[in-house]
C-alpha atoms as a PDB file:
ATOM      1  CA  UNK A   1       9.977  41.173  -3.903  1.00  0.00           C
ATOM      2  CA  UNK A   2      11.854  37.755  -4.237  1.00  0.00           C
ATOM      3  CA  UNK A   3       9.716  35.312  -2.025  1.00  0.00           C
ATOM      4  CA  UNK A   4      12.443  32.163  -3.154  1.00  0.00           C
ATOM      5  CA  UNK A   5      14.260  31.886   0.579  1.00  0.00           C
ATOM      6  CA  UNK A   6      10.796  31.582   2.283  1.00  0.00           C
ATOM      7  CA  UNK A   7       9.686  29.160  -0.359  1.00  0.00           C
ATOM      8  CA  UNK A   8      12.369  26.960   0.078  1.00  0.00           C
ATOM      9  CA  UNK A   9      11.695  26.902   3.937  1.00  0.00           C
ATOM     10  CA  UNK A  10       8.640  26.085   3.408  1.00  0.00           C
ATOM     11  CA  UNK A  11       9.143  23.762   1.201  1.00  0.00           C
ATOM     12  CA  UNK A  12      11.780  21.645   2.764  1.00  0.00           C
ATOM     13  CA  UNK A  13      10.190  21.481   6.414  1.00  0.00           C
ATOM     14  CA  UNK A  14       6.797  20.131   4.452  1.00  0.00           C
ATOM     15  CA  UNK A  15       8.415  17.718   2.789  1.00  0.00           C
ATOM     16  CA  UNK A  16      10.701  16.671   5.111  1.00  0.00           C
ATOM     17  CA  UNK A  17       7.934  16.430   8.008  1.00  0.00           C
ATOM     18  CA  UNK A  18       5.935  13.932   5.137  1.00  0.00           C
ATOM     19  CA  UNK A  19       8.861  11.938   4.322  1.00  0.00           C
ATOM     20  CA  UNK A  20       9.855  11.218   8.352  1.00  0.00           C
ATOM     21  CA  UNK A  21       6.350  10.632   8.518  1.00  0.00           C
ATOM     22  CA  UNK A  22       5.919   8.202   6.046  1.00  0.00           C
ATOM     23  CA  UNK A  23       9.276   7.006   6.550  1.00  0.00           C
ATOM     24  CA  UNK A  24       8.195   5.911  10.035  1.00  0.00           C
ATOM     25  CA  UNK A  25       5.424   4.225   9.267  1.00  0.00           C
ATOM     26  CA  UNK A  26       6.787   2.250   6.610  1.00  0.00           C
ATOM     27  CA  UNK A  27       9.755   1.220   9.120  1.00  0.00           C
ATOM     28  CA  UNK A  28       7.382   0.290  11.271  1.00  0.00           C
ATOM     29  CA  UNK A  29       5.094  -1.595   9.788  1.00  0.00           C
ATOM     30  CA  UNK A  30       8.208  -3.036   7.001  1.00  0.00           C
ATOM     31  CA  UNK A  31       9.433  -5.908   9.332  1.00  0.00           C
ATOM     32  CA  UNK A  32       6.775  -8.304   8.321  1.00  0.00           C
ATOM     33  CA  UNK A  33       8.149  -8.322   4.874  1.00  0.00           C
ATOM     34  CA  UNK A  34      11.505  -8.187   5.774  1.00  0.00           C
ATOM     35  CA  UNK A  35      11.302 -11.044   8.154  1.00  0.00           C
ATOM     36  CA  UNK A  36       9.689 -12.865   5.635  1.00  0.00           C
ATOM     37  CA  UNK A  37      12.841 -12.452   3.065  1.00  0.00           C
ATOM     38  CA  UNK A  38      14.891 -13.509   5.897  1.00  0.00           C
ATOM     39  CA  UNK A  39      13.285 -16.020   8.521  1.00  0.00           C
ATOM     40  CA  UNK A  40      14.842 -17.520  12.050  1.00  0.00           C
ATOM     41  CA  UNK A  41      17.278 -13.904  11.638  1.00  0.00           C
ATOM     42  CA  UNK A  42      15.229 -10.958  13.526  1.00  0.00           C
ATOM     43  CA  UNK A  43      18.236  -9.088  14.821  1.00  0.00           C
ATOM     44  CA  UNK A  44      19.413  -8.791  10.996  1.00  0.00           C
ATOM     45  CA  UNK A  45      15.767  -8.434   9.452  1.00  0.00           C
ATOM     46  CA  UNK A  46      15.922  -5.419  12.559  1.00  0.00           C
ATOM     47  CA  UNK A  47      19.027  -3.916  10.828  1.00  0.00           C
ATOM     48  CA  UNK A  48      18.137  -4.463   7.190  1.00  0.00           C
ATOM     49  CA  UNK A  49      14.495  -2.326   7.790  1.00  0.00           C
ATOM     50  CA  UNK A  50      16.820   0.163   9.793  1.00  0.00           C
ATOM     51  CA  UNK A  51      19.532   0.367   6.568  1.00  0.00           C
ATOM     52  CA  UNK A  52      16.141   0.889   4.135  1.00  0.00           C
ATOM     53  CA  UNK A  53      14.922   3.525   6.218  1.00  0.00           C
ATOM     54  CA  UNK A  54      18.111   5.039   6.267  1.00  0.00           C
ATOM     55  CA  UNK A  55      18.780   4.996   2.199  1.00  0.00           C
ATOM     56  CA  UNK A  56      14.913   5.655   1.936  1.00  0.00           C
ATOM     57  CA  UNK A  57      15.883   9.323   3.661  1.00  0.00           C
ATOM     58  CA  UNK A  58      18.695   9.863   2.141  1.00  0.00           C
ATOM     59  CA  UNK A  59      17.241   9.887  -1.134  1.00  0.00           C
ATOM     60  CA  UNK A  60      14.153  11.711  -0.528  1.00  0.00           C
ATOM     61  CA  UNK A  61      15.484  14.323   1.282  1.00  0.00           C
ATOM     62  CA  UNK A  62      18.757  14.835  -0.810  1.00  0.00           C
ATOM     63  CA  UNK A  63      15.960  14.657  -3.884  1.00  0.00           C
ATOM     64  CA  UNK A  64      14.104  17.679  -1.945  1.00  0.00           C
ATOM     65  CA  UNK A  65      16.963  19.524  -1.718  1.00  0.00           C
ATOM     66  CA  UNK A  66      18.207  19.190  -5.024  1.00  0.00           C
ATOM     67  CA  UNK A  67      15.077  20.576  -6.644  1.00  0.00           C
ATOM     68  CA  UNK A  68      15.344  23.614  -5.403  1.00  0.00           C
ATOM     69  CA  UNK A  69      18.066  24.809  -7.952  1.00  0.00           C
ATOM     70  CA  UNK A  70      14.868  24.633 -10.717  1.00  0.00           C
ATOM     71  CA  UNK A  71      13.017  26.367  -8.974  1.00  0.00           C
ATOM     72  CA  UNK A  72      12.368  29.860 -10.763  1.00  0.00           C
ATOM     73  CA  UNK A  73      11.990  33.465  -9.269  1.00  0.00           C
ATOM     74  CA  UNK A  74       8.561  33.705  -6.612  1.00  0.00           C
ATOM     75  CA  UNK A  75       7.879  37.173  -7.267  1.00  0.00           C
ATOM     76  CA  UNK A  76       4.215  37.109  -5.092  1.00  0.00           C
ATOM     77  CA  UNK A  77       2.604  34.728  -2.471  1.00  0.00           C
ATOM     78  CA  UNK A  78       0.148  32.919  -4.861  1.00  0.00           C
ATOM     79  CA  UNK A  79       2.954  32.186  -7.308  1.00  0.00           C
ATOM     80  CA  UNK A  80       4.707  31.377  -3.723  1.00  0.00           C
ATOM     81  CA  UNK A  81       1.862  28.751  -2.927  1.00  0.00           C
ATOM     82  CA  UNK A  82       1.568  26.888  -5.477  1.00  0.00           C
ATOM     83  CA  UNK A  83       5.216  26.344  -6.684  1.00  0.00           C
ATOM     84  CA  UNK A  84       5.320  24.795  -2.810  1.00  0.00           C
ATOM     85  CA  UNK A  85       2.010  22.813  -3.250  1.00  0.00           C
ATOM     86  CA  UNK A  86       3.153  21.710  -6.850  1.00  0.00           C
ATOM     87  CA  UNK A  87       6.798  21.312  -5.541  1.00  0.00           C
ATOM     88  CA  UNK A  88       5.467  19.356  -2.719  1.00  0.00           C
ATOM     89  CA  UNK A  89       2.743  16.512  -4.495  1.00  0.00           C
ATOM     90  CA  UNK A  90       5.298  15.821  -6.833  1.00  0.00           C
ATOM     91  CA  UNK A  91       7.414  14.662  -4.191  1.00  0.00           C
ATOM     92  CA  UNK A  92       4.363  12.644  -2.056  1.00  0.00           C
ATOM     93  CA  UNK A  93       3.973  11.081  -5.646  1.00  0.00           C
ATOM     94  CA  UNK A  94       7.445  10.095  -6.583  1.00  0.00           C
ATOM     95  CA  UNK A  95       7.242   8.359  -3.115  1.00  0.00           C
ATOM     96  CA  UNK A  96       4.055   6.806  -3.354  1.00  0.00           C
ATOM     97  CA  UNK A  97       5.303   5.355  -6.465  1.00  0.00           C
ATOM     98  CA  UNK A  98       8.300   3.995  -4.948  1.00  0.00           C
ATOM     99  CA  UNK A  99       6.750   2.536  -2.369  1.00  0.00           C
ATOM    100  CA  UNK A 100       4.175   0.713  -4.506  1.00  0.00           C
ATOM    101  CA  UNK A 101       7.598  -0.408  -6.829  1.00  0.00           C
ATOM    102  CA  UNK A 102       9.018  -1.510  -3.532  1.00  0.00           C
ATOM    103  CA  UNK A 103       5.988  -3.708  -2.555  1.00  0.00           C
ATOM    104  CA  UNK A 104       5.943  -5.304  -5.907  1.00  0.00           C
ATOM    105  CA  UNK A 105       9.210  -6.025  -6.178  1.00  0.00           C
ATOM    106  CA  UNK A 106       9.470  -7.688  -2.400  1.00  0.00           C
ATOM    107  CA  UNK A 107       6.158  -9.824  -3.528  1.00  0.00           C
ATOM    108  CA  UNK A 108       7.553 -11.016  -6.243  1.00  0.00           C
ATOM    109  CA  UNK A 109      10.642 -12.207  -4.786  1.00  0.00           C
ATOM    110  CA  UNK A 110       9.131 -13.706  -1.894  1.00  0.00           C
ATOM    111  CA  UNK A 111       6.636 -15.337  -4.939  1.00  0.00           C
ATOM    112  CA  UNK A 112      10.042 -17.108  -6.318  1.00  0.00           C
ATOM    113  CA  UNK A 113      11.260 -18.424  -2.644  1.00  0.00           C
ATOM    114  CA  UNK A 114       7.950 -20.134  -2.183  1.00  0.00           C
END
């Protein structure tokens, strides 16, 4: 029995229920570094955050999708569970290290405008 249609919707709502979720957060709680990158301009620090959020789903969600091609036959529902829980902490890792990329990268440039 081919279990690969059910993995994949499993699959994609997990991930794509932790990626809005941490996507959220991070929009949220991103405008103190934006508005520090751009002072006196709120309405376009407001925008910017939006535009990361935006490309920040885009990626991680087209990424998610675009996995599934490798993803090789599930044949029985413990091969089923952990292609999905491997599948799915190598995504929640690939973000983590972007956002920890992300926070270096905005320290150090706020490091230089000081």
């Amino acid at each position: 029995m081919n279990l690969n249609i059910l993995g994949y919707s499993f699959y994609l709502i997990i991930t794509t229920l932790i990626i809005v979720k941490v996507g959220r957060i991070c929009y949220q709680n991103g405008n103190i570094y934006v508005a520090a990158l751009i002072p006196d301009h709120m309405d376009l620090c407001h925008r910017t955050n939006q535009i990361l959020l935006l490309g920040y789903y885009l990626l991680n969600i087209g990424y998610c999708a675009m996995t599934l091609i490798s993803w090789e036959t599930i044949n029985s529902f413990s091969q089923l569970i952990e292609v999905i829980a491997f599948k799915s902490a190598t995504i929640i890792a690939i973000i983590a290290v972007m956002h920890y990329i992300n926070i270096f990268i905005l320290t150090k440039y706020i490091q230089k405008l000081i």
